[in-house]
N, C-alpha and C. Protein backbone atom coordinates (compact mmCIF):
# COMPACT_ATOMS: atom_id res chain seq x y z
N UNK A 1 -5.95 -5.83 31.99
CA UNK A 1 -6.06 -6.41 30.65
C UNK A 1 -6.25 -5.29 29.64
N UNK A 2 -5.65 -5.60 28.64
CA UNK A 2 -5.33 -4.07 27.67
C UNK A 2 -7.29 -4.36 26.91
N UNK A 3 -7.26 -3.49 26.06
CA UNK A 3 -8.63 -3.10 25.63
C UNK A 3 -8.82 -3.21 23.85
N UNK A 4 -7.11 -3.81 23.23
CA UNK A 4 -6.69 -3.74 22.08
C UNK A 4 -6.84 -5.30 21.47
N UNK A 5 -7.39 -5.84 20.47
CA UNK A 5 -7.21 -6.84 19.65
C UNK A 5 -5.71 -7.63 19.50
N UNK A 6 -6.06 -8.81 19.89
CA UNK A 6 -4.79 -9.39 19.80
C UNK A 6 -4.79 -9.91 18.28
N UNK A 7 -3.58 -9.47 17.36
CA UNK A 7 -3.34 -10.41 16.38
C UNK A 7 -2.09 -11.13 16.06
N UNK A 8 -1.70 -12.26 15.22
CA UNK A 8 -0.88 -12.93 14.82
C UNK A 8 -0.37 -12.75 13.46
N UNK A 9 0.81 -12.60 13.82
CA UNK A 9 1.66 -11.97 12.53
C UNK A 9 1.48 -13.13 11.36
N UNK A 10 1.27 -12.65 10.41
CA UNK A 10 1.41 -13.52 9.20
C UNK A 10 2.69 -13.70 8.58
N UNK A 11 3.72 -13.29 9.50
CA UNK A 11 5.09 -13.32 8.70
C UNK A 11 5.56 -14.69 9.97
N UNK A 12 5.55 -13.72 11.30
CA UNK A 12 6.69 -14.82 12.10
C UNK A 12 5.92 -15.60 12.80
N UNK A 13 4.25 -14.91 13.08
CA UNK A 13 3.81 -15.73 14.08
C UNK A 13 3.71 -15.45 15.12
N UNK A 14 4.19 -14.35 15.88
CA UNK A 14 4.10 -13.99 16.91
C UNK A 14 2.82 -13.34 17.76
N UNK A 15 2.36 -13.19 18.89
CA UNK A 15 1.22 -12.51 18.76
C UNK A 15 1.36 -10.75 19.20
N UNK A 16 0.53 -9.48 18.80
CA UNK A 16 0.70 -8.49 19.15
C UNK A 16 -0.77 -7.97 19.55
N UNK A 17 -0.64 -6.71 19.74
CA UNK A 17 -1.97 -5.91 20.46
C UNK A 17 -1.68 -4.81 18.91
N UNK A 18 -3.10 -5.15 18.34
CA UNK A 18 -3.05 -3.82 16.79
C UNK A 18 -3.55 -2.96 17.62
N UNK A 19 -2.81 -1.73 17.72
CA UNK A 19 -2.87 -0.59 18.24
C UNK A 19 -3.17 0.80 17.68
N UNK A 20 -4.10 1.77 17.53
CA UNK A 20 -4.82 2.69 16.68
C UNK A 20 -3.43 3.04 15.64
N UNK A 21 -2.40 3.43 16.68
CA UNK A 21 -0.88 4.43 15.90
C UNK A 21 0.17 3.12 15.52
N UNK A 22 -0.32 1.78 15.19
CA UNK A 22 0.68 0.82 14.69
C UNK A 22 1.60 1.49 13.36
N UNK A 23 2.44 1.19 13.13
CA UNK A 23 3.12 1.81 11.94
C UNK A 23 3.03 0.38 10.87
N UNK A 24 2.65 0.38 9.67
CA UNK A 24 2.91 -0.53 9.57
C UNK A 24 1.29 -1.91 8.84
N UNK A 25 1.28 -2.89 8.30
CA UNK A 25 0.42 -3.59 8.20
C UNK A 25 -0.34 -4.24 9.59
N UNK A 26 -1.29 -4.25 9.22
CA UNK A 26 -2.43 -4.80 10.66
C UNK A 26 -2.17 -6.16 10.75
N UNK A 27 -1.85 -7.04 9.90
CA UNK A 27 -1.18 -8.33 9.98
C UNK A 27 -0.13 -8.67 10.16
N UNK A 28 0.80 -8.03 10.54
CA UNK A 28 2.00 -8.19 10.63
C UNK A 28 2.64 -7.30 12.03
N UNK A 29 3.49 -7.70 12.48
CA UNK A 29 4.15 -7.02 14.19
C UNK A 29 4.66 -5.62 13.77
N UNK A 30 5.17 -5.03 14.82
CA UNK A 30 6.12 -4.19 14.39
C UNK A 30 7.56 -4.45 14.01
N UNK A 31 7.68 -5.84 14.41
CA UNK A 31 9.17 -5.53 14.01
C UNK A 31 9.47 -6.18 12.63
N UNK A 32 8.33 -6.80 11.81
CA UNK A 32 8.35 -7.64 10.76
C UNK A 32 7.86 -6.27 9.35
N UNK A 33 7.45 -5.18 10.34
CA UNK A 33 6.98 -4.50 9.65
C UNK A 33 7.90 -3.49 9.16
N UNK A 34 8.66 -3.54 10.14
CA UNK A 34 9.93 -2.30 9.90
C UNK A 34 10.75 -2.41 8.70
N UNK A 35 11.04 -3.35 8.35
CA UNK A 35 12.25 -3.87 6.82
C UNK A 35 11.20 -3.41 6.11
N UNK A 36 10.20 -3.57 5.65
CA UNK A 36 9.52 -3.08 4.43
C UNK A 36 9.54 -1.64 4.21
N UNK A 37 9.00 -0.95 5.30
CA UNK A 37 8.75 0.52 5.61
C UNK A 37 10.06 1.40 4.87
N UNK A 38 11.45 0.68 5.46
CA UNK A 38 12.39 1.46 5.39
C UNK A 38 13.11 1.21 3.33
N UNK A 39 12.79 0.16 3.01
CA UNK A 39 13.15 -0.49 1.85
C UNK A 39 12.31 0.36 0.86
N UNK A 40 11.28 0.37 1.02
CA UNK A 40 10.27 0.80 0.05
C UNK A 40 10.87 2.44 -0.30
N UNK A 41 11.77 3.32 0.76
CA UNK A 41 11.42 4.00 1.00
C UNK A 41 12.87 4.76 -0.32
N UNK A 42 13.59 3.82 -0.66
CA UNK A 42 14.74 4.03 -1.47
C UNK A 42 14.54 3.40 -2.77
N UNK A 43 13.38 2.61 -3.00
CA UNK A 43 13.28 2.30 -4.11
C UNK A 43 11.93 3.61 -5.06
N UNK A 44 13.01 3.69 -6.42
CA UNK A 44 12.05 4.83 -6.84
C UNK A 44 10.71 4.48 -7.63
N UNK A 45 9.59 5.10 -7.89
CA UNK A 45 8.29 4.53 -8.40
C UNK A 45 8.28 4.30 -9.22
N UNK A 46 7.21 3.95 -9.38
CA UNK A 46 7.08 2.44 -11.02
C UNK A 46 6.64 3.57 -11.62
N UNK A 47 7.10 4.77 -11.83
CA UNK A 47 7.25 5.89 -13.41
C UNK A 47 5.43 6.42 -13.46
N UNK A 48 4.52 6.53 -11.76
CA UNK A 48 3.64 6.69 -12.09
C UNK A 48 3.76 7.79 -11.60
N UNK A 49 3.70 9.00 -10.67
CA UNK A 49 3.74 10.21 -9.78
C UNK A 49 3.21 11.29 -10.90
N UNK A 50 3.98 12.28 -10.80
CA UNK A 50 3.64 13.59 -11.49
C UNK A 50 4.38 13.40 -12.78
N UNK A 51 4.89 12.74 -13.30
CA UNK A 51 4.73 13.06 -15.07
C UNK A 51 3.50 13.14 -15.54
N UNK A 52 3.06 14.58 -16.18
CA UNK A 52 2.43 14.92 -16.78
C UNK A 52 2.13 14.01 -18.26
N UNK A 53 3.53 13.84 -19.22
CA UNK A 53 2.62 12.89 -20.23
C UNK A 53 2.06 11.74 -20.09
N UNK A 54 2.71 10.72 -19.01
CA UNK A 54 1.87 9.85 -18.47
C UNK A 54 0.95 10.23 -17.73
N UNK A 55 0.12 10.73 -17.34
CA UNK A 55 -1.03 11.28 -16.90
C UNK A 55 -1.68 11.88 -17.93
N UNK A 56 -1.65 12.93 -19.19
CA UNK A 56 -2.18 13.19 -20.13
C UNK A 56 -2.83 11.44 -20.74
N UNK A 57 -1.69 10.45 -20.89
CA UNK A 57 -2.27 9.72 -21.34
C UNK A 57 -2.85 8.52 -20.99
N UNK A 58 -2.90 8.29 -19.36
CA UNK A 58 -4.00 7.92 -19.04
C UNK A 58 -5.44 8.58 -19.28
N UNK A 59 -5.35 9.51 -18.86
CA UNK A 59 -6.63 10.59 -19.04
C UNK A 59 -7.05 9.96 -20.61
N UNK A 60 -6.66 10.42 -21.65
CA UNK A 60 -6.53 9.82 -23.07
C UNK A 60 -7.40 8.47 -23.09
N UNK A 61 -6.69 7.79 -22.53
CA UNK A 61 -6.57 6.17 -22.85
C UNK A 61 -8.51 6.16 -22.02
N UNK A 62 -8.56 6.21 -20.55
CA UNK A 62 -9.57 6.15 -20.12
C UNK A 62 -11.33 6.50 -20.79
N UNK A 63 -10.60 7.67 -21.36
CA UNK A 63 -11.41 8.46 -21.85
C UNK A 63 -12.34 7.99 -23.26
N UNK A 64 -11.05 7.66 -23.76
CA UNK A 64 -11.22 6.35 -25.06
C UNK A 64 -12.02 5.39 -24.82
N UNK A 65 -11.69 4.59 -23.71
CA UNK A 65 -12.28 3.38 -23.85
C UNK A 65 -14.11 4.16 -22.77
N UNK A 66 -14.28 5.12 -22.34
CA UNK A 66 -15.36 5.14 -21.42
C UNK A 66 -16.50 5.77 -22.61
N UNK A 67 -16.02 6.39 -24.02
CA UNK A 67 -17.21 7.19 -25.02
C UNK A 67 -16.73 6.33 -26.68
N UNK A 68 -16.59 5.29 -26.23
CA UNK A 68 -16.08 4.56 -27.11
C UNK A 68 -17.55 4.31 -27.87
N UNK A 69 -17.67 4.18 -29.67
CA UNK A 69 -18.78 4.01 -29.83
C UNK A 69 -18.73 2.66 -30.13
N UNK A 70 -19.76 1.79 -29.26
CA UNK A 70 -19.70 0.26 -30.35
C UNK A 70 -20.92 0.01 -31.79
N UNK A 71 -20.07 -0.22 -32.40
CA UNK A 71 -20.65 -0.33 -33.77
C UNK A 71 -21.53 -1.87 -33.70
């Protein structure tokens, strides 16, 4: 008898053993997990990464609202 948690996929239903090196969501199998992994992987980011002026102006914006004086 294995020594691993059995869980049930929240997609198909199936049951699996969550395993330390699963790839993938803990709720979901491996093979329900695979289409996401590979999809995600060609779509480009929602414009947050290393641009610097968006990051200057979060920093900005945060900053604003955290020494904000209330009158």
């Amino acid at each position: 008898m294995s020594s691993f948690p059995i869980r049930t996929c929240a997609i198909c239903g199936e049951e699996f053993e969550l395993k330390p090196d699963k790839p993938g969501f803990a709720n979901r199998c491996p093979a329900c997990s695979e289409p996401e992994d590979s999809g995600s992987a060609s779509k480009p980011s929602a414009g947050f990464g290393n641009d610097r002026e968006a990051n200057a102006e979060r920093r900005r914006v945060i900053r604003d609202m955290l020494y904000r004086k209330d009158s």
